[in-house]
N, C-alpha and C. Protein backbone atom coordinates (compact mmCIF):
# COMPACT_ATOMS: atom_id res chain seq x y z
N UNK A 1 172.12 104.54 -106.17
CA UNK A 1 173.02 105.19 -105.23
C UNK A 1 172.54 104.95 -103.81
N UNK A 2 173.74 104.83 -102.83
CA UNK A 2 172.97 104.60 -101.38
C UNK A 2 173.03 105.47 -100.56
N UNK A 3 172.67 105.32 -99.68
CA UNK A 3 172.17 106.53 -98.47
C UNK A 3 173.99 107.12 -98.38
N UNK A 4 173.44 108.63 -98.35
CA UNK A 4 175.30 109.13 -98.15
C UNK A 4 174.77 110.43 -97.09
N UNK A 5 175.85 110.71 -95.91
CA UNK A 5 175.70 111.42 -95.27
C UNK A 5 177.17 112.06 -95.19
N UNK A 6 177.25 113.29 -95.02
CA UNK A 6 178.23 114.35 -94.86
C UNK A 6 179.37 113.78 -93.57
N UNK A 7 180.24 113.68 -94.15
CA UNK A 7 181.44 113.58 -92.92
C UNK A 7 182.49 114.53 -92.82
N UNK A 8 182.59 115.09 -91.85
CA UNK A 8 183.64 116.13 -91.36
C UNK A 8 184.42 115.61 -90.58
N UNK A 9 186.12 115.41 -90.47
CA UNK A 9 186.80 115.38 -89.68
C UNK A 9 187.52 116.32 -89.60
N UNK A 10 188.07 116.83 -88.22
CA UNK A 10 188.68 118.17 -88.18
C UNK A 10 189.58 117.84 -87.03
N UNK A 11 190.89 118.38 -87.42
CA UNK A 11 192.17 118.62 -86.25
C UNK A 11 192.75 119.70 -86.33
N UNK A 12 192.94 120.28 -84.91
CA UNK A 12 193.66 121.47 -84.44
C UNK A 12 194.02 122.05 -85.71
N UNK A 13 195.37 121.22 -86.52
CA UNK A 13 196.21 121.37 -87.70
C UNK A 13 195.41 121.73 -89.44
N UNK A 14 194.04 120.94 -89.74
CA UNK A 14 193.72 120.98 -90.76
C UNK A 14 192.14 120.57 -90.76
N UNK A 15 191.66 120.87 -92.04
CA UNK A 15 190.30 119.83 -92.22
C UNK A 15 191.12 117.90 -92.55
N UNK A 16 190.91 117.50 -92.10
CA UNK A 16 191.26 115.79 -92.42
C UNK A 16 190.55 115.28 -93.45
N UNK A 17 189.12 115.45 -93.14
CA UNK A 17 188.61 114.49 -94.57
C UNK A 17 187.45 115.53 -94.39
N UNK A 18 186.84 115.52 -95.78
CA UNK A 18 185.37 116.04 -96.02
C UNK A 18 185.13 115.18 -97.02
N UNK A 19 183.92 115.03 -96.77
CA UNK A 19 183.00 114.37 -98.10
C UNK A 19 182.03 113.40 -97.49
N UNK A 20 181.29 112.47 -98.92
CA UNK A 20 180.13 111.66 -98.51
C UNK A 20 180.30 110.73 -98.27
N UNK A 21 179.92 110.19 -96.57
CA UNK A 21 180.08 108.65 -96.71
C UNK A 21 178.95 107.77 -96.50
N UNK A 22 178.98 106.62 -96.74
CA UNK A 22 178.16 105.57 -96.47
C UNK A 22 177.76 105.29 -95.55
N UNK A 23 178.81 105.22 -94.87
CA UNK A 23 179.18 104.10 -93.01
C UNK A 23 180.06 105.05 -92.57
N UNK A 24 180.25 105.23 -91.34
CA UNK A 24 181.37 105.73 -90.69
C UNK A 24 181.89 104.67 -89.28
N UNK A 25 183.21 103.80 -88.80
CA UNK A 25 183.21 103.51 -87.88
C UNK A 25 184.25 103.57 -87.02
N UNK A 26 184.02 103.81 -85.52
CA UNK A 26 185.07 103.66 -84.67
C UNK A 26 185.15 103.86 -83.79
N UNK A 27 185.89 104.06 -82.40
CA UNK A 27 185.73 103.42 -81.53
C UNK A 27 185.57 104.88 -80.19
N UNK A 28 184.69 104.96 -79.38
CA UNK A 28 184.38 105.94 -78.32
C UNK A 28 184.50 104.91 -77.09
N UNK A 29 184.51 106.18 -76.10
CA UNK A 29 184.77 105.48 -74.65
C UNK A 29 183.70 104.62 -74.19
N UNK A 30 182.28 104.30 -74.77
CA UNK A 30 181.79 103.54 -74.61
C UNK A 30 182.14 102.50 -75.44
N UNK A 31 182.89 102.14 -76.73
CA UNK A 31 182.90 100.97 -77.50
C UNK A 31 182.87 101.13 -78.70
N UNK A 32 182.93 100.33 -79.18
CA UNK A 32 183.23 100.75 -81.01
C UNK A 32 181.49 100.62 -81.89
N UNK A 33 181.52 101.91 -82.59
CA UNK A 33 180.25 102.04 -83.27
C UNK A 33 180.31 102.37 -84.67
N UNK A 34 179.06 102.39 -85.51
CA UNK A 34 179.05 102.14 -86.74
C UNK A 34 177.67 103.25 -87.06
N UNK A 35 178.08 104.18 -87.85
CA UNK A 35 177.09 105.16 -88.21
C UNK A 35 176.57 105.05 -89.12
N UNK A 36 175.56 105.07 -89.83
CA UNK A 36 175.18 105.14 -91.09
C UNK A 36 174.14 106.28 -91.12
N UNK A 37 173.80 106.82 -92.16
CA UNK A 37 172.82 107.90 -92.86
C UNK A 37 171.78 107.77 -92.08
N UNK A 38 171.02 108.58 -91.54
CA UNK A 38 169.78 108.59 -90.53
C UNK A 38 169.76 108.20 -89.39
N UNK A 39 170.77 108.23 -88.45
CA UNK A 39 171.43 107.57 -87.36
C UNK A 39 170.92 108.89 -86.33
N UNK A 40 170.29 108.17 -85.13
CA UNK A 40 170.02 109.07 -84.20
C UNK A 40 170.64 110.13 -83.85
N UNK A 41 170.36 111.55 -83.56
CA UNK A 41 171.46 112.36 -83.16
C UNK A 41 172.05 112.08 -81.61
N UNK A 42 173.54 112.21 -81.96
CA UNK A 42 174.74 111.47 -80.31
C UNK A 42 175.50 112.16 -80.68
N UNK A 43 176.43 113.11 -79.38
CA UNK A 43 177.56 112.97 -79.65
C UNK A 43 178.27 111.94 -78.37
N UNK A 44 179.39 111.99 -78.33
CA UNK A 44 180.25 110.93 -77.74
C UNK A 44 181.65 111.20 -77.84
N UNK A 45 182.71 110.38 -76.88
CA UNK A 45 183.75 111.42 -76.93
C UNK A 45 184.81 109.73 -77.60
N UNK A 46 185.53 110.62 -78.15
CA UNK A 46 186.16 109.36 -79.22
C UNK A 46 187.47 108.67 -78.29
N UNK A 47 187.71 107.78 -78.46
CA UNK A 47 188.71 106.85 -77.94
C UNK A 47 189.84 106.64 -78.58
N UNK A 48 191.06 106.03 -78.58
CA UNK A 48 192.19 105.99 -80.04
C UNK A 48 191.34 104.30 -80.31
N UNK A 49 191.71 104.67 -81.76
CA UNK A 49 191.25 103.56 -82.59
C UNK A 49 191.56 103.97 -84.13
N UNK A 50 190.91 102.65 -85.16
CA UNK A 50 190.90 103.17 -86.70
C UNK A 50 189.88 103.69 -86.93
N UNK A 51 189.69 104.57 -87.35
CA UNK A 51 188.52 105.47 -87.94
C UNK A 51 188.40 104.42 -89.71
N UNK A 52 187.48 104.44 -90.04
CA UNK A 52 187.21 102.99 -90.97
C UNK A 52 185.80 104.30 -91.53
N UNK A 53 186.11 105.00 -92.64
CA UNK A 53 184.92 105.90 -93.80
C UNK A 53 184.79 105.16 -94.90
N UNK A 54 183.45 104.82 -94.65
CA UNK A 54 182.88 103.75 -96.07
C UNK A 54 182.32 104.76 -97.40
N UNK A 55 183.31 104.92 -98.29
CA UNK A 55 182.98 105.61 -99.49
C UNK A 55 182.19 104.70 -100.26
N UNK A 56 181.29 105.18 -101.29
CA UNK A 56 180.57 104.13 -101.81
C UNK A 56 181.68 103.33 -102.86
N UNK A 57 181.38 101.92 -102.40
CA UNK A 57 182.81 100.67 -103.25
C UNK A 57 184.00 101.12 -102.61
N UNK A 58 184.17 101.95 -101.80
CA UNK A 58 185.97 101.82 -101.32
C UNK A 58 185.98 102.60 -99.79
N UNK A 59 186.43 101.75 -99.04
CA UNK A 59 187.06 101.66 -97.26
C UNK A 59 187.95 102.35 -97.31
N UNK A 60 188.41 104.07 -96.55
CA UNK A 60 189.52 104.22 -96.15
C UNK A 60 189.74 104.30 -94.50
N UNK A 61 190.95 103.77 -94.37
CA UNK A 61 191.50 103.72 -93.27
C UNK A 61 192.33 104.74 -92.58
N UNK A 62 192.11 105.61 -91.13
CA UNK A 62 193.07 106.49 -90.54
C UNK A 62 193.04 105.85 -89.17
N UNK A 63 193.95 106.97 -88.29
CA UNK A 63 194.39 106.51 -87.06
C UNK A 63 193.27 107.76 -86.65
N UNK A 64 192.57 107.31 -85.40
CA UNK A 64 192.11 108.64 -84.73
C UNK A 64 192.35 108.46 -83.46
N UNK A 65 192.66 109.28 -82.50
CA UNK A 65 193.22 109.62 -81.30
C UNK A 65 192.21 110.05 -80.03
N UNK A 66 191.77 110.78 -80.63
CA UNK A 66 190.85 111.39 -79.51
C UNK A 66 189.88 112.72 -79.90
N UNK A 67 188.89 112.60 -79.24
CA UNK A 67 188.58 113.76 -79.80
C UNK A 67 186.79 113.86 -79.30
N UNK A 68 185.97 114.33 -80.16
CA UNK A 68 184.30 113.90 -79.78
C UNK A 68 183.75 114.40 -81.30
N UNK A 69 182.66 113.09 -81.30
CA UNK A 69 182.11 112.86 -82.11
C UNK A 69 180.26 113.31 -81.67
N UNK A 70 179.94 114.37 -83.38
CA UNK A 70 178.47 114.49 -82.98
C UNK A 70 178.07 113.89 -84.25
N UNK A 71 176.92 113.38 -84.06
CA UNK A 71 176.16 112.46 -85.18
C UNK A 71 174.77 113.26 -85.07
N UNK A 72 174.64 114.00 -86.39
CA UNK A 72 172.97 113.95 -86.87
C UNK A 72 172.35 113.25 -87.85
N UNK A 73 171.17 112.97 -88.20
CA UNK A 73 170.55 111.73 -89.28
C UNK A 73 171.35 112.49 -90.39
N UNK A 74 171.94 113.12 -91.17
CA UNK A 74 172.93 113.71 -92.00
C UNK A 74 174.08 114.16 -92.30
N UNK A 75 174.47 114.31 -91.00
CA UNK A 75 175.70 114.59 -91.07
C UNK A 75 176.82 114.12 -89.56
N UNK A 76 177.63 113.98 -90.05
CA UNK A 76 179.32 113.66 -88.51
C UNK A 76 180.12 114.43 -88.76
N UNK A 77 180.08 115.06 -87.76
CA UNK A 77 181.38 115.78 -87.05
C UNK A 77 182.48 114.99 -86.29
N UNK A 78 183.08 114.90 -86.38
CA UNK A 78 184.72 114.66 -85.35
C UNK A 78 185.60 115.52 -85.70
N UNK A 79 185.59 115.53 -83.80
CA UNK A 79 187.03 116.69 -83.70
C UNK A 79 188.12 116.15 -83.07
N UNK A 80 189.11 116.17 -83.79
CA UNK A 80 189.64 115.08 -83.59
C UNK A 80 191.15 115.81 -82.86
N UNK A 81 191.79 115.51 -81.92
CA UNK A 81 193.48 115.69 -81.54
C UNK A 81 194.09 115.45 -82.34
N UNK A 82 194.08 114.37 -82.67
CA UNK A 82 195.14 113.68 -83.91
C UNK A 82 194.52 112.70 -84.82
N UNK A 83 194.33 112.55 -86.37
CA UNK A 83 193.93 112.10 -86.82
C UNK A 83 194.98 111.68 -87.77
N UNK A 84 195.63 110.20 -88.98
CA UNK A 84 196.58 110.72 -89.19
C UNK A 84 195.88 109.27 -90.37
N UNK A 85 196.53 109.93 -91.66
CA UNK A 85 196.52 108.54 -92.64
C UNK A 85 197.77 107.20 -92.53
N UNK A 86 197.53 106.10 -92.79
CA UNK A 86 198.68 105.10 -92.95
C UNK A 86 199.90 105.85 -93.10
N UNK A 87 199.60 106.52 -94.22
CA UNK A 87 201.17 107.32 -94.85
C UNK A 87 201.94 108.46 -94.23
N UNK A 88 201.21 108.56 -93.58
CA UNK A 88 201.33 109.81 -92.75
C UNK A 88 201.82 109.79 -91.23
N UNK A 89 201.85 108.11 -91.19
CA UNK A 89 202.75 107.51 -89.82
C UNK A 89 204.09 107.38 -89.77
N UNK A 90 204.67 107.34 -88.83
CA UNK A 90 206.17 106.99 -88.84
C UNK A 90 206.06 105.63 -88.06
N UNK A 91 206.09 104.48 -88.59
CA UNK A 91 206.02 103.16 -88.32
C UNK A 91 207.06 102.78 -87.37
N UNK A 92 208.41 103.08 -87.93
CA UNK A 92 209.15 103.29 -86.78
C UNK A 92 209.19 103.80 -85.69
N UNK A 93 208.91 104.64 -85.49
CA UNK A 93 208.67 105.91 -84.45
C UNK A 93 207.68 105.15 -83.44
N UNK A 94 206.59 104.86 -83.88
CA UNK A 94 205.68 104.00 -83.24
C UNK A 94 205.70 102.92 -82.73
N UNK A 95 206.95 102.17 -83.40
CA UNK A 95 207.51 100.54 -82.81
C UNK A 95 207.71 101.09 -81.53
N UNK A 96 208.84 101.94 -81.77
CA UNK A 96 209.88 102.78 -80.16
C UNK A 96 208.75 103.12 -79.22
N UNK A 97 207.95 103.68 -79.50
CA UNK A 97 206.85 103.89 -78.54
C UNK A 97 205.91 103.25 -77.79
N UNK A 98 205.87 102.27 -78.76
CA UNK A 98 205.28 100.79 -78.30
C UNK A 98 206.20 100.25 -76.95
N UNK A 99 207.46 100.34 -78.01
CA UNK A 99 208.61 99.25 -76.94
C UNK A 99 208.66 100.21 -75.40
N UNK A 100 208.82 101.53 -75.55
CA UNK A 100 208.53 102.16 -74.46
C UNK A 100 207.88 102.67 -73.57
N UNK A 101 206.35 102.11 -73.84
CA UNK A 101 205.33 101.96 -73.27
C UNK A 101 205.31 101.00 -72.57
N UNK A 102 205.70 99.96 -73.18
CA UNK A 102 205.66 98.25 -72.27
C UNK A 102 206.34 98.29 -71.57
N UNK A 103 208.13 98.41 -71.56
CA UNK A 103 208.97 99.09 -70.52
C UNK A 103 208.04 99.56 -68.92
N UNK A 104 207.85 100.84 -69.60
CA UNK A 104 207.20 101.83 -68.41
C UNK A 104 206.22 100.91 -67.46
N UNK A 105 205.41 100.49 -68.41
CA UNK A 105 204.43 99.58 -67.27
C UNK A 105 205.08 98.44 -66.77
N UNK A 106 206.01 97.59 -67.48
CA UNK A 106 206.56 96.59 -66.79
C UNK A 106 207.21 97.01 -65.57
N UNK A 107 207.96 97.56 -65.54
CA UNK A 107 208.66 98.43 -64.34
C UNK A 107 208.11 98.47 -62.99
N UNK A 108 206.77 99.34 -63.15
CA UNK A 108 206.35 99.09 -61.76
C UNK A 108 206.65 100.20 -61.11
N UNK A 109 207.53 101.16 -61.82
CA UNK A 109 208.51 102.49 -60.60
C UNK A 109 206.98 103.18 -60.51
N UNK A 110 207.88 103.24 -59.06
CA UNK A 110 207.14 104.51 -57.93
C UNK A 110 206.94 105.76 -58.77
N UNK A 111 205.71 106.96 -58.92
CA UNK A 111 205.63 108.02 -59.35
C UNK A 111 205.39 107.89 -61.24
N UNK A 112 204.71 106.35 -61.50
CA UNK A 112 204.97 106.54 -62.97
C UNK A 112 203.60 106.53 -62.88
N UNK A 113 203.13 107.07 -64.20
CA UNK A 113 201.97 107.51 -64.69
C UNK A 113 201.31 106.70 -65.16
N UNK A 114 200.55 105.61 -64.52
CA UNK A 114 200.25 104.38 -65.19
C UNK A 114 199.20 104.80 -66.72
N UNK A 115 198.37 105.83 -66.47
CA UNK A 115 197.10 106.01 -67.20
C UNK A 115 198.17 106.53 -68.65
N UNK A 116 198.95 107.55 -68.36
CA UNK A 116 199.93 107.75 -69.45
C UNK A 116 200.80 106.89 -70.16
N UNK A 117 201.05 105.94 -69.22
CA UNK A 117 202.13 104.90 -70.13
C UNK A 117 200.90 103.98 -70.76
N UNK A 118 199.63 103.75 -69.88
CA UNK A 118 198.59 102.71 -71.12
C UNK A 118 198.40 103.40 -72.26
N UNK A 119 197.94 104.86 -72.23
CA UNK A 119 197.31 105.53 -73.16
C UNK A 119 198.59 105.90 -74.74
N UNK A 120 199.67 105.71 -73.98
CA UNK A 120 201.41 105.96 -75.17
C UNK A 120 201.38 104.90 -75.59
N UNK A 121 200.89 103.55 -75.52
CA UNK A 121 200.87 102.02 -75.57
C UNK A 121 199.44 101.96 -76.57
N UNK A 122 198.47 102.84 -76.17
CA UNK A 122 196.89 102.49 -77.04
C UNK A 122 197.60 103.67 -78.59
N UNK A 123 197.91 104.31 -78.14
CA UNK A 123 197.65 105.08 -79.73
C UNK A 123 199.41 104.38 -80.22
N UNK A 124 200.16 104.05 -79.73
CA UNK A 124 201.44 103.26 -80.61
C UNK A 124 200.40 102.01 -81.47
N UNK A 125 199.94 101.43 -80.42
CA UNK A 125 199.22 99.60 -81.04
C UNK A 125 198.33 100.82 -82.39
N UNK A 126 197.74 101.84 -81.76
CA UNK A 126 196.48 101.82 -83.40
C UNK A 126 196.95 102.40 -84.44
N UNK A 127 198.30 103.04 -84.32
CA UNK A 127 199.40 103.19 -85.32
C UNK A 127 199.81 102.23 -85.67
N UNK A 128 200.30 101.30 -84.85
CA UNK A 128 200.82 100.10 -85.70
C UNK A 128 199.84 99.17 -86.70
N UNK A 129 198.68 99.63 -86.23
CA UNK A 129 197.32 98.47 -86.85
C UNK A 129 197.41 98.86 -87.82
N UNK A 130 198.07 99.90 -88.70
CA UNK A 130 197.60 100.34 -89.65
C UNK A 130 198.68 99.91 -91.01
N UNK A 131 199.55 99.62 -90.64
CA UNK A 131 201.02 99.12 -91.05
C UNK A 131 199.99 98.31 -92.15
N UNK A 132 200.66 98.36 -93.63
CA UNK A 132 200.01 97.50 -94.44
C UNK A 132 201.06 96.26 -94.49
């Protein structure tokens, strides 16, 4: 058996995942990282990306949004805004959001929220990444 450390994900709405993982990876405002069992204690504040939990023999895949992550040699916490499984996306919903994100920034108008229309554009793309 290999090194397994406790993973907690938690949103506003629910517990998301509990249990033991292997690896944990994904992406914070410094860059995308990879946890494993005995990993220095950090926390760090999470970025949108795929959250990627290495069960022992099987990878699952979610969307995570935002949130902060604490790492002790045993255990991860993430608290997450929005955390969401493949199935649990509206693929559609997310195209439109996409398409209306690019819009917004193409545009150029006076009084638009540039940081808001990138950030409606980053969590549409890591919804869409997930599309099987």
């Amino acid at each position: 058996m290999a090194d397994v450390m406790k993973l907690n994900v938690i949103t506003p709405e629910k517990q998301f995942y509990e249990g033991n993982v292997t690896m944990v990876e994904l992406t914070t405002t410094e860059g995308e990282i990879g946890v494993y069992p005995n990993h220095i204690p950090l926390t760090a504040v999470v970025a949108p990306g795929v959250l990627k939990i290495h069960e022992e023999g099987e990878e699952k895949k979610a969307s995570l949004i935002s949130g902060f992550i604490t790492i002790l040699p045993d255990a991860v916490t993430i608290m997450a805004e929005v955390a969401e499984w493949p199935d649990e996306i509206d693929f559609k919903r997310a195209e439109e959001a996409r398409v209306r994100a690019e819009r917004r920034l193409a545009s150029r108008e006076s009084g638009l929220d540039e940081l808001r229309a990138e950030m409606a554009l980053k969590r549409a793309l890591v919804r869409l990444g997930l599309k099987h």
